[in-house]
Protein backbone atom coordinates (compact mmCIF):
# COMPACT_ATOMS: atom_id res chain seq x y z
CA UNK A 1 67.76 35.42 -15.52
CA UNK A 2 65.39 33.15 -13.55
CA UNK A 3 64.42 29.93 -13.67
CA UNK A 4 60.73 30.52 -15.35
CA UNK A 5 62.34 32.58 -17.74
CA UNK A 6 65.20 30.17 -19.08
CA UNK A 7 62.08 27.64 -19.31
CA UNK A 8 59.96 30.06 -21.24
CA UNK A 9 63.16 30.46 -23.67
CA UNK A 10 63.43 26.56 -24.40
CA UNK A 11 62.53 26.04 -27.38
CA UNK A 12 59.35 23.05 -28.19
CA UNK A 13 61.18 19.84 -29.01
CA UNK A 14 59.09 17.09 -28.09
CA UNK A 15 57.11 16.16 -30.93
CA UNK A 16 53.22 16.16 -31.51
CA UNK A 17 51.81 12.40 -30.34
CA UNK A 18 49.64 10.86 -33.17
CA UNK A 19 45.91 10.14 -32.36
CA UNK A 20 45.82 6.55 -31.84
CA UNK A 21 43.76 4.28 -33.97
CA UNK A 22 40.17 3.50 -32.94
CA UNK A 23 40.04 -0.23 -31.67
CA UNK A 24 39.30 -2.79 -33.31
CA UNK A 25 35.41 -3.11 -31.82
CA UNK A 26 35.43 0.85 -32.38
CA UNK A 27 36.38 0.60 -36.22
CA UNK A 28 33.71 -2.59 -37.31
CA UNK A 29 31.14 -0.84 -35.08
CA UNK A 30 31.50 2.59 -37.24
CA UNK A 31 31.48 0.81 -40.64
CA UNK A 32 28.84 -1.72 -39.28
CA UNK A 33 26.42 0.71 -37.93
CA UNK A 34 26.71 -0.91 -34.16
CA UNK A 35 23.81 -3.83 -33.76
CA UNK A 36 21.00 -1.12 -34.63
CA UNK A 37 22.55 -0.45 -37.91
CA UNK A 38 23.05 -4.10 -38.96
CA UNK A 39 18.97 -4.90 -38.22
CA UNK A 40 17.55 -2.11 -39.58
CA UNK A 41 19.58 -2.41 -42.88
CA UNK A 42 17.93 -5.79 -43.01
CA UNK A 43 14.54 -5.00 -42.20
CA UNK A 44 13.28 -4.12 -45.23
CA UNK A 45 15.01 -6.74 -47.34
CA UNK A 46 13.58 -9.18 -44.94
CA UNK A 47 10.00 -7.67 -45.05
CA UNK A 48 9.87 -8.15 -49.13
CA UNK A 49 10.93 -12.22 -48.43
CA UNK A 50 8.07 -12.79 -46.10
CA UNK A 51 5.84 -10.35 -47.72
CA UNK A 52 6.43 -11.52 -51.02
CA UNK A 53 5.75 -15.31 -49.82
CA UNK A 54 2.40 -14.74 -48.22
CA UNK A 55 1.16 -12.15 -50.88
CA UNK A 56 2.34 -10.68 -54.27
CA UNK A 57 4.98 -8.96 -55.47
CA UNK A 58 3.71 -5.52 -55.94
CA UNK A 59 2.60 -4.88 -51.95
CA UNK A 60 5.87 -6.63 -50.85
CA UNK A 61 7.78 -3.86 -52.76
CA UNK A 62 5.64 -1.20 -50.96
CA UNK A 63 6.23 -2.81 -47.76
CA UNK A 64 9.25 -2.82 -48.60
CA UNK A 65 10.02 0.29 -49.17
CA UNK A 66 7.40 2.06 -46.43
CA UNK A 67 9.96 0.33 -44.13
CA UNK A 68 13.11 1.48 -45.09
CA UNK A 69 11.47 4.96 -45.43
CA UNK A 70 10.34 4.86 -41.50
CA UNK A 71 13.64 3.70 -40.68
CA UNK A 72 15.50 6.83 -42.54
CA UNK A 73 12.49 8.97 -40.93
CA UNK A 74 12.90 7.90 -37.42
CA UNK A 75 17.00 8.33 -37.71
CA UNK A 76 16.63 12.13 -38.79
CA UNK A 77 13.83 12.81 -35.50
CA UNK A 78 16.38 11.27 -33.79
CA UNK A 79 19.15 13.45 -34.79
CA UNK A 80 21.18 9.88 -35.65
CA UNK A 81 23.62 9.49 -38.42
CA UNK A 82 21.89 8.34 -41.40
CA UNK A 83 24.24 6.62 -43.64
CA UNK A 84 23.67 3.00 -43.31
CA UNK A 85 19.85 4.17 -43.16
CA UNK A 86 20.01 6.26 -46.27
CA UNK A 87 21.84 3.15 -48.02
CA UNK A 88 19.46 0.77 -47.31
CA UNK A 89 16.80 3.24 -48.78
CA UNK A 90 18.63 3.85 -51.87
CA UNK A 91 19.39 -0.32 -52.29
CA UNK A 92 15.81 -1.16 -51.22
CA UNK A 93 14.32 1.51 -53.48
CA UNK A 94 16.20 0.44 -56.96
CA UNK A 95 15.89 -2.51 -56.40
CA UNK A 96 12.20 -2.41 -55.99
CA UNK A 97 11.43 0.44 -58.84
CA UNK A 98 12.87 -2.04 -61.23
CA UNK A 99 10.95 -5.50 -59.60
CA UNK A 100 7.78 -2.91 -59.99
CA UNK A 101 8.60 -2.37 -63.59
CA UNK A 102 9.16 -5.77 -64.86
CA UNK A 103 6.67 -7.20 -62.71
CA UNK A 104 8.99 -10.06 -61.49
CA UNK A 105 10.45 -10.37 -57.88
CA UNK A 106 13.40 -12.10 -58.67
CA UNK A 107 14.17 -8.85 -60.00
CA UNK A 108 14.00 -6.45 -56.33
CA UNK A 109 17.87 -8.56 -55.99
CA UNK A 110 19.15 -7.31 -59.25
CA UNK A 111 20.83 -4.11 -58.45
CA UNK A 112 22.81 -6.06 -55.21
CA UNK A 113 23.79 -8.57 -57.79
CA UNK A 114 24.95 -6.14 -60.53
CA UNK A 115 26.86 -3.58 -57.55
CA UNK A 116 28.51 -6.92 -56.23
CA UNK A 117 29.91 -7.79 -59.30
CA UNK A 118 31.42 -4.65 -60.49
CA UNK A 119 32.82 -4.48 -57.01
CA UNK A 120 34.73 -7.83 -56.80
CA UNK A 121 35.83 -6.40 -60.40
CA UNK A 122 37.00 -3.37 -58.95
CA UNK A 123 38.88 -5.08 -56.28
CA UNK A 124 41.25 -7.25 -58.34
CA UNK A 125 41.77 -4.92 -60.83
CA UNK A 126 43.10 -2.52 -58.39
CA UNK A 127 44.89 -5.28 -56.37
CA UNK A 128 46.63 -5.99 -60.02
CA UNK A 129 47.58 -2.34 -60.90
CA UNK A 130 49.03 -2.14 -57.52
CA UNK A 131 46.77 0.34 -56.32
CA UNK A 132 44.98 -1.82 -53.73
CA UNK A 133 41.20 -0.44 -53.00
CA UNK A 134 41.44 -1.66 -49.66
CA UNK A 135 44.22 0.16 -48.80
CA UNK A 136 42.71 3.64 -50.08
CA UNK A 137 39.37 3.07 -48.15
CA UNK A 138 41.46 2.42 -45.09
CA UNK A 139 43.04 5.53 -45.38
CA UNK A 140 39.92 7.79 -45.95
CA UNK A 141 37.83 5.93 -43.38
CA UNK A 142 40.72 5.00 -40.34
CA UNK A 143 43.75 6.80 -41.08
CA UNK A 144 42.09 10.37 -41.79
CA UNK A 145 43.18 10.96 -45.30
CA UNK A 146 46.73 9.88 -44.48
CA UNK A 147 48.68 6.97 -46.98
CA UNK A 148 52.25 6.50 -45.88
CA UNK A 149 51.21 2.98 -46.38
CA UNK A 150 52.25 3.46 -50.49
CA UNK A 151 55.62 3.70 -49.08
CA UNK A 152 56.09 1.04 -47.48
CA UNK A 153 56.32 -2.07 -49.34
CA UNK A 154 55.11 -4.46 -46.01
CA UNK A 155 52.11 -2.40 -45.86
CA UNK A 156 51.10 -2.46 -49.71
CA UNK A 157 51.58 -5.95 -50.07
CA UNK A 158 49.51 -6.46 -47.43
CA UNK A 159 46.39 -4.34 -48.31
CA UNK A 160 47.20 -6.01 -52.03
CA UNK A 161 46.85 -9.29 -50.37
CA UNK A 162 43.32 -8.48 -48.02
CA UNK A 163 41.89 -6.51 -51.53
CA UNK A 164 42.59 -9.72 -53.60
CA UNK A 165 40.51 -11.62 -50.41
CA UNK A 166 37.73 -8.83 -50.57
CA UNK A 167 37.46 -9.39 -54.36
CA UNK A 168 37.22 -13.52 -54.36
CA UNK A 169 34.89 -13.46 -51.40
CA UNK A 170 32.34 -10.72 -52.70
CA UNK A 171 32.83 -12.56 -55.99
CA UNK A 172 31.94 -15.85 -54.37
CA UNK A 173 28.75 -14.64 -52.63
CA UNK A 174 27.44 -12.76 -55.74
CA UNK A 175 28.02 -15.76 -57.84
CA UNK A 176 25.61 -18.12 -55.63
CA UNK A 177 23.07 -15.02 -55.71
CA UNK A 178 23.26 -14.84 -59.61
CA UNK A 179 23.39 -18.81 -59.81
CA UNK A 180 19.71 -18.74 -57.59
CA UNK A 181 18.59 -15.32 -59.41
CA UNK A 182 18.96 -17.21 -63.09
CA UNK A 183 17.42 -20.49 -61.75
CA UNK A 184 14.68 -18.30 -60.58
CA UNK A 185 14.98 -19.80 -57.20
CA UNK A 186 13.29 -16.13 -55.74
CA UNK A 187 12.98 -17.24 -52.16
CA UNK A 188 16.13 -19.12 -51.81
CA UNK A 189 17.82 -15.95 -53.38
CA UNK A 190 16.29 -13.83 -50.51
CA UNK A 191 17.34 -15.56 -48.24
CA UNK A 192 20.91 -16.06 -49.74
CA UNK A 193 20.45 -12.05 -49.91
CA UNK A 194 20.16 -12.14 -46.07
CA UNK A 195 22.83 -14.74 -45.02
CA UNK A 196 25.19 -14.01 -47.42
CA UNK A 197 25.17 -9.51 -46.29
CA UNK A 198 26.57 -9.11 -43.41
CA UNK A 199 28.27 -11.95 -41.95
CA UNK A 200 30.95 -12.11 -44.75
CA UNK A 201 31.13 -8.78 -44.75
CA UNK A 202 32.12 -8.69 -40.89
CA UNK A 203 34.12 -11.27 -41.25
CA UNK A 204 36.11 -9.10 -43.59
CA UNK A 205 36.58 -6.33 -42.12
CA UNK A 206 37.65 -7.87 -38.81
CA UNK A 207 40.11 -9.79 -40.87
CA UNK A 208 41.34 -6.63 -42.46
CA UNK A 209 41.25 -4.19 -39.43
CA UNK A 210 43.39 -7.35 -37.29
CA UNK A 211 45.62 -8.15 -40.04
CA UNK A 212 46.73 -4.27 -40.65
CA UNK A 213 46.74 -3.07 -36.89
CA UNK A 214 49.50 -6.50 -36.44
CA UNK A 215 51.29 -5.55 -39.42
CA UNK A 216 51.45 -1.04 -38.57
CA UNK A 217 52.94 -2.74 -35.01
CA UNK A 218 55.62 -5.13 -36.50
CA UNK A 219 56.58 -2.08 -38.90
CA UNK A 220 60.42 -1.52 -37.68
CA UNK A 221 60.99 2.39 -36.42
CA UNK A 222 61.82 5.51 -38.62
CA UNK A 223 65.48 5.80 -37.88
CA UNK A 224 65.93 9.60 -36.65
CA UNK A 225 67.76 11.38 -39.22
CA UNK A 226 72.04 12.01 -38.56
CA UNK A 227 72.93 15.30 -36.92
């Protein structure tokens, strides 16, 4: 027998290596959209403020919402992914069917409001039923459908512990946006509407993409099973 051919006979034994994890940068810029994503989500939320100050409510809405449609349009010609585009449009659009229809501008926030609420909701009650939301959405968006994480207590506690943040915080923000939307503070909501998006929400997710890369490095080994 030769040498190639006792080599051919060996049987596979090393095992598969795991894809590693996207960075850190990698992961918030996916999720974020990059830079371009973050502006043009805001664009047309920021072209209702100022058109809505200088004017009236009814061409601010169709500013509005001319905008967000351009920015969806120009993402499809250029063959770019249109999620955060598509979201925007849907947010923008609600929001500003429903300011049409009642005829007050206070009104183009209400849908954020509302989805921010039941959200934060969400959040603890999963974080109390031990079924942590922020752990699921980690495992469909980083961890391609995998969750060993629900077997290992280190790793539960901690996405129980960053979905009870996620909850308080989106809580928080929504509360000063409902607190302005009932005092019918309309411009200091939009702006609240603006400052209070996407920084927190960065600010999250950094925390929570950090906080379970240290904790998936500290985990101890799988001991290899006894022969």
């Amino acid at each position: 027998m030769t040498t190639g051919q006792h080599r051919a006979a060996q049987p596979e034994t090393d095992p598969p290596e795991e894809e590693p994890l996207p960075t850190i940068a990698e992961q918030m810029a996916d999720q974020l959209g990059g830079w371009r994503g973050l502006v043009e989500s805001s664009i047309p939320v920021v072209v209702f403020v100022f058109a809505n100050i200088i004017g009236e409510l009814r061409p601010a809405v169709i500013a509005s919402v001319a905008v967000a449609l351009l920015i969806a349009g120009l993402r499809l010609a250029q063959r770019r992914p249109v999620r955060h585009a598509v979201n925007g449009l849907f947010g923008v659009g609600v929001g500003a069917a429903i300011a049409w229809r009642t005829g007050d501008e206070r009104d183009f926030y209400l849908p954020g409001i509302l989805y921010g609420i039941g959200y934060g909701v969400a959040l603890l009650i999963s974080a109390a039923i031990r079924q942590p939301l922020v752990g699921w959405i980690w495992s469909v968006l980083v961890a391609k459908g995998r969750s060993e994480w629900r077997t290992d207590p280190k790793l539960v506690r901690t996405f129980t512990q960053l979905t009870v943040l996620w909850g308080v915080v989106w809580l928080a923000k929504v509360g000063v946006q409902a607190g302005l939307y009932l005092a019918h503070q309309d411009t200091a909501l939009g702006v609240a509407r603006l400052v209070l998006g996407y920084p927190p929400y960065a600010l999250l997710l950094l925390i929570t993409v950090w906080t379970v890369r240290r904790a998936t490095r500290e985990a101890p080994p799988t001991p290899l099973p006894s022969v």
